[in-house]
Protein backbone atom coordinates (compact mmCIF):
# COMPACT_ATOMS: atom_id res chain seq x y z
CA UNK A 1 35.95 -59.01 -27.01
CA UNK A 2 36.53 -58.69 -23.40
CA UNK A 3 40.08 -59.59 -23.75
CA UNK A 4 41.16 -57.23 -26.70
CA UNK A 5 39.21 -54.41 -24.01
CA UNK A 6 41.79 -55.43 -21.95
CA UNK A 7 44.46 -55.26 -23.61
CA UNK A 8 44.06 -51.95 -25.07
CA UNK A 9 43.58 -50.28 -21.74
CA UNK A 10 46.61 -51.61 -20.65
CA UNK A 11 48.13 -50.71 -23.61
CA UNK A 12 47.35 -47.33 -22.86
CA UNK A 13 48.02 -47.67 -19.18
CA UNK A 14 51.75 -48.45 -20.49
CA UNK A 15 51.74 -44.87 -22.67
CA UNK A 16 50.84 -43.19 -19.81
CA UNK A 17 53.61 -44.54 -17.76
CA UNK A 18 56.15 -44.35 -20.24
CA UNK A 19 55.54 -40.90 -20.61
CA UNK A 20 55.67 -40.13 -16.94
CA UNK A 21 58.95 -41.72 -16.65
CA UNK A 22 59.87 -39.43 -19.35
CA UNK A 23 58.58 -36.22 -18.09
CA UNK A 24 59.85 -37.06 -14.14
CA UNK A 25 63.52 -37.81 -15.84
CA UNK A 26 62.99 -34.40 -17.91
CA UNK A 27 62.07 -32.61 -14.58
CA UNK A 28 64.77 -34.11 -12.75
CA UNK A 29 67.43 -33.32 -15.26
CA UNK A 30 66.43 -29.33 -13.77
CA UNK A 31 68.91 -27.33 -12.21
CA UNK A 32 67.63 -26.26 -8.82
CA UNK A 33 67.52 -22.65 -10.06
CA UNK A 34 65.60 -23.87 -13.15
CA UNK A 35 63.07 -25.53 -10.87
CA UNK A 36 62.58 -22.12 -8.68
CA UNK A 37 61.99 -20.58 -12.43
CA UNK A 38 59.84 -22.88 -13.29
CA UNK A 39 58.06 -22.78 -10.17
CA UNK A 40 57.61 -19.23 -10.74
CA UNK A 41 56.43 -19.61 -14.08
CA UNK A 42 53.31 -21.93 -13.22
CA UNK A 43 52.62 -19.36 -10.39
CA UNK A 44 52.12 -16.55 -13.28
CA UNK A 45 54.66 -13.85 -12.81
CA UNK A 46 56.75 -12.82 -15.94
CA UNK A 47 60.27 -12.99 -16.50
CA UNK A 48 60.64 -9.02 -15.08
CA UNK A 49 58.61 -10.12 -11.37
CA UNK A 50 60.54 -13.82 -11.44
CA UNK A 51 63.81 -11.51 -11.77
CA UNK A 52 63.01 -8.99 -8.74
CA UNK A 53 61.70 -12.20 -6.34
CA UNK A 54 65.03 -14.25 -7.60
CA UNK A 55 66.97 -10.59 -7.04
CA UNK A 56 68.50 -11.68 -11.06
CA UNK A 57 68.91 -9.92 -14.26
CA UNK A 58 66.12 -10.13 -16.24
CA UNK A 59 68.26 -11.99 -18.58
CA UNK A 60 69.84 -14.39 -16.65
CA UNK A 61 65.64 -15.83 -15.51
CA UNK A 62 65.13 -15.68 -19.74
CA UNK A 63 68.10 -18.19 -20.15
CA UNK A 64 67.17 -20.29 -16.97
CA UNK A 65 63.36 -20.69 -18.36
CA UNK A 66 64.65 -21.14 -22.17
CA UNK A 67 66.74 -24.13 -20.69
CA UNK A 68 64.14 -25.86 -18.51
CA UNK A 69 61.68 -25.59 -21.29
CA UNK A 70 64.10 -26.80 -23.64
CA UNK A 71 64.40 -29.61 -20.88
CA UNK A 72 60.75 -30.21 -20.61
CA UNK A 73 60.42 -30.45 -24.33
CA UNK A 74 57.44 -27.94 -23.93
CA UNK A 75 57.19 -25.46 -26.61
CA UNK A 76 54.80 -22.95 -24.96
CA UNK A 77 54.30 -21.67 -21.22
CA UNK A 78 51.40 -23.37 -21.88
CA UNK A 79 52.45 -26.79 -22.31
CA UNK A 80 55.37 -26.24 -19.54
CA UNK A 81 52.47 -25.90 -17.04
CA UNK A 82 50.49 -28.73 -18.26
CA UNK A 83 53.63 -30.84 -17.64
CA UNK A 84 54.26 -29.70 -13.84
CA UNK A 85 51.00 -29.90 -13.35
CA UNK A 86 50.43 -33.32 -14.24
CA UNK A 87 53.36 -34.22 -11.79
CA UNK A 88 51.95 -32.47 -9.24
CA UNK A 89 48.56 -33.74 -10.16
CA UNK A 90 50.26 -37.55 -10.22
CA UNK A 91 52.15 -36.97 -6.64
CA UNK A 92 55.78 -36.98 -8.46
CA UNK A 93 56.72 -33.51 -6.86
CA UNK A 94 55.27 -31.88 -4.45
CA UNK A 95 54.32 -28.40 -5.76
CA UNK A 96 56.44 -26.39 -8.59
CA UNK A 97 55.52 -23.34 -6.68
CA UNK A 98 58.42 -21.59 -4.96
């Protein structure tokens, strides 16, 4: 019994990692004006506020954001955040906050 315990956890240990690599090689496949979107995104301001602090059009931070979420394979805000959060959380990148 011990032995099939072990097993599964690293089984699962292996998921986890698998799907880190994933997620960092999503992240890093970011354009550096996708990441200061992004980073702006997890902070809470909308597309209108990212567009005044980035000194954009409006539509120009909606295309950069529909990209990097595209990227991220995150179909919500939601789930965006939950991603940069867990590789902040996991020490992968330093803060997504610009």
């Amino acid at each position: 019994m011990r032995s099939s315990h072990a097993i599964d956890e690293d089984r699962e240990r292996l998921l986890v990692d698998r799907s880190l690599h994933a997620l960092r090689a999503s992240y890093a496949s970011l354009t550096p004006r996708e990441k200061e979107v992004v980073g702006f995104v997890v902070a809470g301001l909308l597309n209108k506020q990212i567009a005044h602090e980035m000194n954009a059009c409006e539509v120009t931070v909606t295309m950069h954001r529909g990209q990097a979420m595209k990227k991220m394979c995150s179909r919500s805000v939601a789930d965006l955040v939950c991603k940069i959060q867990m590789l902040c959380n996991q020490g992968i990148i330093d803060s997504a906050s610009p």
